[in-house]
C-alpha atoms as a PDB file:
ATOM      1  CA  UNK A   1     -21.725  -0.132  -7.289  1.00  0.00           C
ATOM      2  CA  UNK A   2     -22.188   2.831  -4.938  1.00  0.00           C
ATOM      3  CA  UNK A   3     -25.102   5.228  -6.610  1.00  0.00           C
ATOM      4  CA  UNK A   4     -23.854   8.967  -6.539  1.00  0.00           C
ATOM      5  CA  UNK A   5     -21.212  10.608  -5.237  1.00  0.00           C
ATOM      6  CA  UNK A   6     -18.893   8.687  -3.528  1.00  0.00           C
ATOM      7  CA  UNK A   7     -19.514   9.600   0.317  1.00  0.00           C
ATOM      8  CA  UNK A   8     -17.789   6.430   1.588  1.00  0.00           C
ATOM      9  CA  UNK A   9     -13.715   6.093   2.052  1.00  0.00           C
ATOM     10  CA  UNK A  10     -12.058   3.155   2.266  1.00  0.00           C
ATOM     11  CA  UNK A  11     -13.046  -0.755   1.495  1.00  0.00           C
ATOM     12  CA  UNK A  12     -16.526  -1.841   0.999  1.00  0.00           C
ATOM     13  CA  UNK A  13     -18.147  -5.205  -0.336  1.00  0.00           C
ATOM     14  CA  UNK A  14     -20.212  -4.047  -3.817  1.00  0.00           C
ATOM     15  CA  UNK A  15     -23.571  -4.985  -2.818  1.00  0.00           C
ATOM     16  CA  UNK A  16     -23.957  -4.578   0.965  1.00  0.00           C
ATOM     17  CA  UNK A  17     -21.462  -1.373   1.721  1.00  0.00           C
ATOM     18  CA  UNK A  18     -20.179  -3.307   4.830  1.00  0.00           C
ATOM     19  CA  UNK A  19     -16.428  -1.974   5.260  1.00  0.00           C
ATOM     20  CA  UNK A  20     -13.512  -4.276   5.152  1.00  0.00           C
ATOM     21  CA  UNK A  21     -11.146  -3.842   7.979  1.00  0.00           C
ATOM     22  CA  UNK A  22      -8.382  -1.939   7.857  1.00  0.00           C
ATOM     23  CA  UNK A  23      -5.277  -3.588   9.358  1.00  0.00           C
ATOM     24  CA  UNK A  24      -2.440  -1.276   8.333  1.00  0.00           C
ATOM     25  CA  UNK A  25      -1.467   2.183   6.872  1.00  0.00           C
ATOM     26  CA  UNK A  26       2.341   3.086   5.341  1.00  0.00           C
ATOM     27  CA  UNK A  27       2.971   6.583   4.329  1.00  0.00           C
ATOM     28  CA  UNK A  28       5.976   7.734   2.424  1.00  0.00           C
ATOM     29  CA  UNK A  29       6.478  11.454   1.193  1.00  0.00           C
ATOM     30  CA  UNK A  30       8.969  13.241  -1.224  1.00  0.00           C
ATOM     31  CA  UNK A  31       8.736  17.337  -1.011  1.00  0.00           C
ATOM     32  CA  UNK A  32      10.716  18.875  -3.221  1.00  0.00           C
ATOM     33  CA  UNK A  33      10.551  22.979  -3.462  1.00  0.00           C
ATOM     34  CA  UNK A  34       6.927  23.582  -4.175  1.00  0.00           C
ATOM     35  CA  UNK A  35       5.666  20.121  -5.203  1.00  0.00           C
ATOM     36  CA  UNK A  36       4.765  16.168  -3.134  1.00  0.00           C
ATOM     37  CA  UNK A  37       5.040  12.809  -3.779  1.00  0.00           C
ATOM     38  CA  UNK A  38       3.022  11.154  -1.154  1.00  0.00           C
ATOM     39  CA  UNK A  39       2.291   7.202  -1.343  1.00  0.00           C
ATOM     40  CA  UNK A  40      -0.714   5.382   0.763  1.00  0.00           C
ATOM     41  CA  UNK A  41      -0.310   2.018   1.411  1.00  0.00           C
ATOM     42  CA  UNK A  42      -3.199   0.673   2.657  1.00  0.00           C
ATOM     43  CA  UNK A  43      -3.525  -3.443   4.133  1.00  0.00           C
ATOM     44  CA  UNK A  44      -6.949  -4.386   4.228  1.00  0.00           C
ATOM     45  CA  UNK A  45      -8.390  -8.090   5.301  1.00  0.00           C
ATOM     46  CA  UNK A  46     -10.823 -10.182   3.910  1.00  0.00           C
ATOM     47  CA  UNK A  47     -12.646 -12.085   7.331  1.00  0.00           C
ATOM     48  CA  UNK A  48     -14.940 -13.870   5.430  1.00  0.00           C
ATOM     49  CA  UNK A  49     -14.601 -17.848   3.793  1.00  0.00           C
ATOM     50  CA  UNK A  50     -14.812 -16.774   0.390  1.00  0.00           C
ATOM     51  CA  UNK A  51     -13.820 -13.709  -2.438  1.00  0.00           C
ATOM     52  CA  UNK A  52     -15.648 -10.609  -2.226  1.00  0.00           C
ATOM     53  CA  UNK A  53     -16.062  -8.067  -4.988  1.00  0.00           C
ATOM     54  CA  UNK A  54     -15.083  -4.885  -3.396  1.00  0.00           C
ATOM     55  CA  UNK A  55     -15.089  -0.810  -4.295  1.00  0.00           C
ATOM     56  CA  UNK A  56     -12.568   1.630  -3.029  1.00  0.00           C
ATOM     57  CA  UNK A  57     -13.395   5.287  -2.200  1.00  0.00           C
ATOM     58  CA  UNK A  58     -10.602   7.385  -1.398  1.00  0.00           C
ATOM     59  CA  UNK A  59     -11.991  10.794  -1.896  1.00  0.00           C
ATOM     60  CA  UNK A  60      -9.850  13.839  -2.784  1.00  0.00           C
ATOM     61  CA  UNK A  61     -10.266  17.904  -3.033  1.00  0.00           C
ATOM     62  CA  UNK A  62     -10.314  19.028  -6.596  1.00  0.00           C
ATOM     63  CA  UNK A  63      -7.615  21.238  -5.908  1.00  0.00           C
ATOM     64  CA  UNK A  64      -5.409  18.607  -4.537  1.00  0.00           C
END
């Protein structure tokens, strides 16, 4: 697990912090008057032989 604040985005293996690639992004957004829908897909890949235990970090503004 990542000590602290989370100051990484993205994929990372648990114990080393090496980032997974990235191999796609979708978007899809809704506006409607004054409030968003947005959706991230993300596709990440896995180059390695065997599972990895992995954390996410997709940090956002508290006033999102």
């Amino acid at each position: 697990m990542i000590p602290g604040p989370i100051s990484l985005f993205g994929l990372f293996v648990s114990l080393t912090n090496v980032s997974i690639p990235l191999i796609g992004v979708h978007y899809d957004f809704k506006i409607k008057s004054f409030a968003g829908h947005i959706t991230i897909d993300q596709t990440y890949k896995n180059t390695e032989t065997t599972d990895l235990e992995c954390v996410y970090g997709f940090p956002i503004s508290d006033q999102a």
